[in-house]
Protein backbone atom coordinates (compact mmCIF):
# COMPACT_ATOMS: atom_id res chain seq x y z
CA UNK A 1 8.64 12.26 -2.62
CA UNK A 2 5.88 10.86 -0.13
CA UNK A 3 5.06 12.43 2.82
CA UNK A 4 6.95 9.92 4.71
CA UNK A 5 9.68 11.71 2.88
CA UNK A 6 8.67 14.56 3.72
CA UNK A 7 8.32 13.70 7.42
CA UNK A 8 12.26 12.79 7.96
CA UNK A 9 13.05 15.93 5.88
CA UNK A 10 11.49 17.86 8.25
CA UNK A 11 13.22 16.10 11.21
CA UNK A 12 16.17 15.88 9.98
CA UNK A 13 16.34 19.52 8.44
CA UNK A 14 15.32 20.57 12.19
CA UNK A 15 18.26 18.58 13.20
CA UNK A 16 20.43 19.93 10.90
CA UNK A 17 19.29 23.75 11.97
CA UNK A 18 19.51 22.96 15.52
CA UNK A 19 23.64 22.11 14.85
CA UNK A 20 24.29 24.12 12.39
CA UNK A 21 21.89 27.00 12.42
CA UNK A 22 23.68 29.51 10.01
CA UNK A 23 24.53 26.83 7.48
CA UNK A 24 20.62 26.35 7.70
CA UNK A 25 19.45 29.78 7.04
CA UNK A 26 22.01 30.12 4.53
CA UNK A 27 20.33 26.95 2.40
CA UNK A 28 16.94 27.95 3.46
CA UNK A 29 16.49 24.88 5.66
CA UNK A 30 15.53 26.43 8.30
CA UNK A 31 12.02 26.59 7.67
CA UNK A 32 9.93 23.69 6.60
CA UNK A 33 9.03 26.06 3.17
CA UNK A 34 12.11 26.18 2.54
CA UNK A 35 13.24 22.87 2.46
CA UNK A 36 10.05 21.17 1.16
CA UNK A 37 10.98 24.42 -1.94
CA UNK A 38 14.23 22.74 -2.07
CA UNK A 39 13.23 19.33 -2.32
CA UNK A 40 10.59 20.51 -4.79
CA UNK A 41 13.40 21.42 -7.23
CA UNK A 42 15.71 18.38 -7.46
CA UNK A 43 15.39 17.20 -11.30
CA UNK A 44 13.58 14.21 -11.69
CA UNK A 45 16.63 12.47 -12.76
CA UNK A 46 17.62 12.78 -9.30
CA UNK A 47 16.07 9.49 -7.86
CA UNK A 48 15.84 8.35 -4.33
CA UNK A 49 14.31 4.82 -4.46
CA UNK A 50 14.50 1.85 -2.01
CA UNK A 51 17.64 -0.73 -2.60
CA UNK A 52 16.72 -4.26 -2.47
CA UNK A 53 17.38 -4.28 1.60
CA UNK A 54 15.03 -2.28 2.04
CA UNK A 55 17.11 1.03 2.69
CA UNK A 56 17.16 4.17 0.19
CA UNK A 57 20.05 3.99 -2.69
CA UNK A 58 20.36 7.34 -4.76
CA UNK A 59 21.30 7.46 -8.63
CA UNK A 60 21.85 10.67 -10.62
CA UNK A 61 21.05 10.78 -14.38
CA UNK A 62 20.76 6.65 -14.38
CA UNK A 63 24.04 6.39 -12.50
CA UNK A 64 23.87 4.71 -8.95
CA UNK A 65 25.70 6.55 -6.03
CA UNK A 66 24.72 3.55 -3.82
CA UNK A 67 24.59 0.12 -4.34
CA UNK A 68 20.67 -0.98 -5.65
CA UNK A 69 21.18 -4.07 -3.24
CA UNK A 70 22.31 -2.96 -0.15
CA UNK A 71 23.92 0.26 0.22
CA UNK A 72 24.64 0.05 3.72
CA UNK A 73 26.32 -3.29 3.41
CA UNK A 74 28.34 -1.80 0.99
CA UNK A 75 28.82 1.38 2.86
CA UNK A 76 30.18 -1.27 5.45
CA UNK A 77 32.60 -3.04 3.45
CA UNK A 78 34.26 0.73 2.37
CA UNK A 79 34.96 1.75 5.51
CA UNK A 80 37.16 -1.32 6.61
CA UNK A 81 38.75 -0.36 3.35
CA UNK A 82 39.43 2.61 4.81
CA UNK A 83 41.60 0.71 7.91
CA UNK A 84 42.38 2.36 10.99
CA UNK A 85 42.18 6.10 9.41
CA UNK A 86 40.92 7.20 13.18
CA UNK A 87 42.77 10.90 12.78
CA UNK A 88 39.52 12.08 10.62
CA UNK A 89 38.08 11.88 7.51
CA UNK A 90 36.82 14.22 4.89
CA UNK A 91 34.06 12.85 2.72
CA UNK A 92 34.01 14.02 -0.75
CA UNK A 93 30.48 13.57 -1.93
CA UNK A 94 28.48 12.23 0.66
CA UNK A 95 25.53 10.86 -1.65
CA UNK A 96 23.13 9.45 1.32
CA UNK A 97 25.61 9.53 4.30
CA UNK A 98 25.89 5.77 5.03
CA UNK A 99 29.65 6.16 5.10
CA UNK A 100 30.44 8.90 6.96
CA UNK A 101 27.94 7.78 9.49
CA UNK A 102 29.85 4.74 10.10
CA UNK A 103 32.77 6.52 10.19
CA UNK A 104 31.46 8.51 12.91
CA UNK A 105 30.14 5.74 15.11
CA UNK A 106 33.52 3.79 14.86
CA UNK A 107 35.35 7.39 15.62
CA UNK A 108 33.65 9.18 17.75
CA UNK A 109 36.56 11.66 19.06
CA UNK A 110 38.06 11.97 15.02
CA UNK A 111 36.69 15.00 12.57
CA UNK A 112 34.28 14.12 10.03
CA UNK A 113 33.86 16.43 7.17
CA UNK A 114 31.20 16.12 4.67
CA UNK A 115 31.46 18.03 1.32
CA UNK A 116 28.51 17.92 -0.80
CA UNK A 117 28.65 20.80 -3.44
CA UNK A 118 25.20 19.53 -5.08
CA UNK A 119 22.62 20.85 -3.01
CA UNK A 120 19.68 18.38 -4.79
CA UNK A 121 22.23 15.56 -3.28
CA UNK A 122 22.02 17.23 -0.41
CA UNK A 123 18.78 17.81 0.23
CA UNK A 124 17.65 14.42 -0.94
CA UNK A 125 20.56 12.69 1.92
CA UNK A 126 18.21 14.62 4.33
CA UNK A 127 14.79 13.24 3.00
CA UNK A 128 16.46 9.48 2.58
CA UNK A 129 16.52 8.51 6.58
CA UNK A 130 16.70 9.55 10.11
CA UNK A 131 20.38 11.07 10.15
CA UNK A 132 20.34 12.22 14.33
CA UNK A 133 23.44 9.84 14.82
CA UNK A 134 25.58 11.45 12.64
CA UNK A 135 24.31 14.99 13.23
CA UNK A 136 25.50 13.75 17.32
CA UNK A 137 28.46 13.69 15.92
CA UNK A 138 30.65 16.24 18.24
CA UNK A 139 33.10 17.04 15.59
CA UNK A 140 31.41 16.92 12.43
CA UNK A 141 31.42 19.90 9.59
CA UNK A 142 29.27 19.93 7.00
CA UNK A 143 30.36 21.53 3.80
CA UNK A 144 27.30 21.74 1.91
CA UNK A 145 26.87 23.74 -1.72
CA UNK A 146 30.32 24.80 -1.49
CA UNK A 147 32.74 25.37 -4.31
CA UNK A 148 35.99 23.68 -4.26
CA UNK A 149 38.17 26.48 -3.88
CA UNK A 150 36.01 27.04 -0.72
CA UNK A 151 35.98 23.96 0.34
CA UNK A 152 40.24 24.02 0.20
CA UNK A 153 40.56 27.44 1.66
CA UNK A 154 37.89 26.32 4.56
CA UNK A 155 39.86 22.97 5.17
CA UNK A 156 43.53 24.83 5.36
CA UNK A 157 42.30 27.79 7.29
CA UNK A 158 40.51 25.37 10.11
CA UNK A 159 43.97 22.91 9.64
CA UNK A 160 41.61 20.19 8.35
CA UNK A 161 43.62 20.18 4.92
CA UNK A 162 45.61 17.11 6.32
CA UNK A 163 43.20 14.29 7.00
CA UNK A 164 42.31 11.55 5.17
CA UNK A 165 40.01 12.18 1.66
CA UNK A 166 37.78 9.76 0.93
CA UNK A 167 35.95 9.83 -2.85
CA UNK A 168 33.39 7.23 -3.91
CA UNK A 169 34.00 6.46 -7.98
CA UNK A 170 30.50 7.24 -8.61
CA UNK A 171 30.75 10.45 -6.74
CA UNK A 172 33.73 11.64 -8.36
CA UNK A 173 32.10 10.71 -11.97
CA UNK A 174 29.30 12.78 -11.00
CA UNK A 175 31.18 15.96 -9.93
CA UNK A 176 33.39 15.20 -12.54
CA UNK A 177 30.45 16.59 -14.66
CA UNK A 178 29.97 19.45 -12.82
CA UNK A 179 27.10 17.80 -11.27
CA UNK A 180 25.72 18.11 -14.45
């Protein structure tokens, strides 16, 4: 990582501890030690690299979570997939956010839900770019490191459990894995 990197980690992990300060201190982000430590551990297999466009793409043990081209574009083209699903969304795998942060923008009164149980994902969505638009977001939850049996009882206990799941192919193959 570069110190430009390092420089939207920071930002954005102060970002992500001013909305959702226990989350924070419960992944150590809270402190810029703790999240440069973080970042510090993410396997180098874990790549964060500039797409063609210009914008950072992600790929996990040589497989791609992003497009290499455009990501955003891409990102883009999923969410009119997606159609008019304006009651909320939960994102399963969030990889670099470009989705969900679309989502947001285009429904700005609708839950957003992120779920990203690999915290080296995580941590590397909050190095890629400047995320304050979708941490704006006044009803976004951010499910990050948990297991899926927390991640159900969280979603039925908050009655979340009946919005829309959306699951990139290349996220599911990775956590397929065991995000291994």
């Amino acid at each position: 990582m570069n110190s430009a990197s390092n420089k939207v980690l920071e930002a954005n992990c102060a970002a992500f501890s001013y909305r959702f300060p226990d989350l924070a201190g419960i992944l150590g982000l809270d402190r810029p030690d703790g999240a440069a430590s973080l970042l510090a551990a993410v396997p180098a297999d874990f790549s964060l690299t500039p797409s063609v466009s210009g914008r950072p793409t992600l790929s996990v043990r040589g497989a791609c979570l992003h497009s290499r081209y455009a990501p955003a574009r891409d990102a883009e083209r999923e969410l009119e997939r997606l159609g008019e699903a304006a009651s909320g969304c939960v994102f399963a795998g969030v990889g670099l956010g470009y989705l969900p942060e679309l989502y947001a923008a285009r429904f700005p009164d609708s839950p957003v839900v992120l779920v990203e149980p690999d915290l080296f994902i995580f941590v590397l969505f909050l190095a890629s770019r400047p995320l304050d638009a979708l941490f704006a977001h006044r009803d976004l939850v951010i499910l990050a490191g948990a297991a899926p049996r927390e991640v159900t009882a969280f979603l039925e206990k908050t009655s979340l459990d009946d919005l829309a799941v959306h699951a990139p192919p290349a996220m599911c193959a990775h956590l397929s894995t065991g995000g291994k």
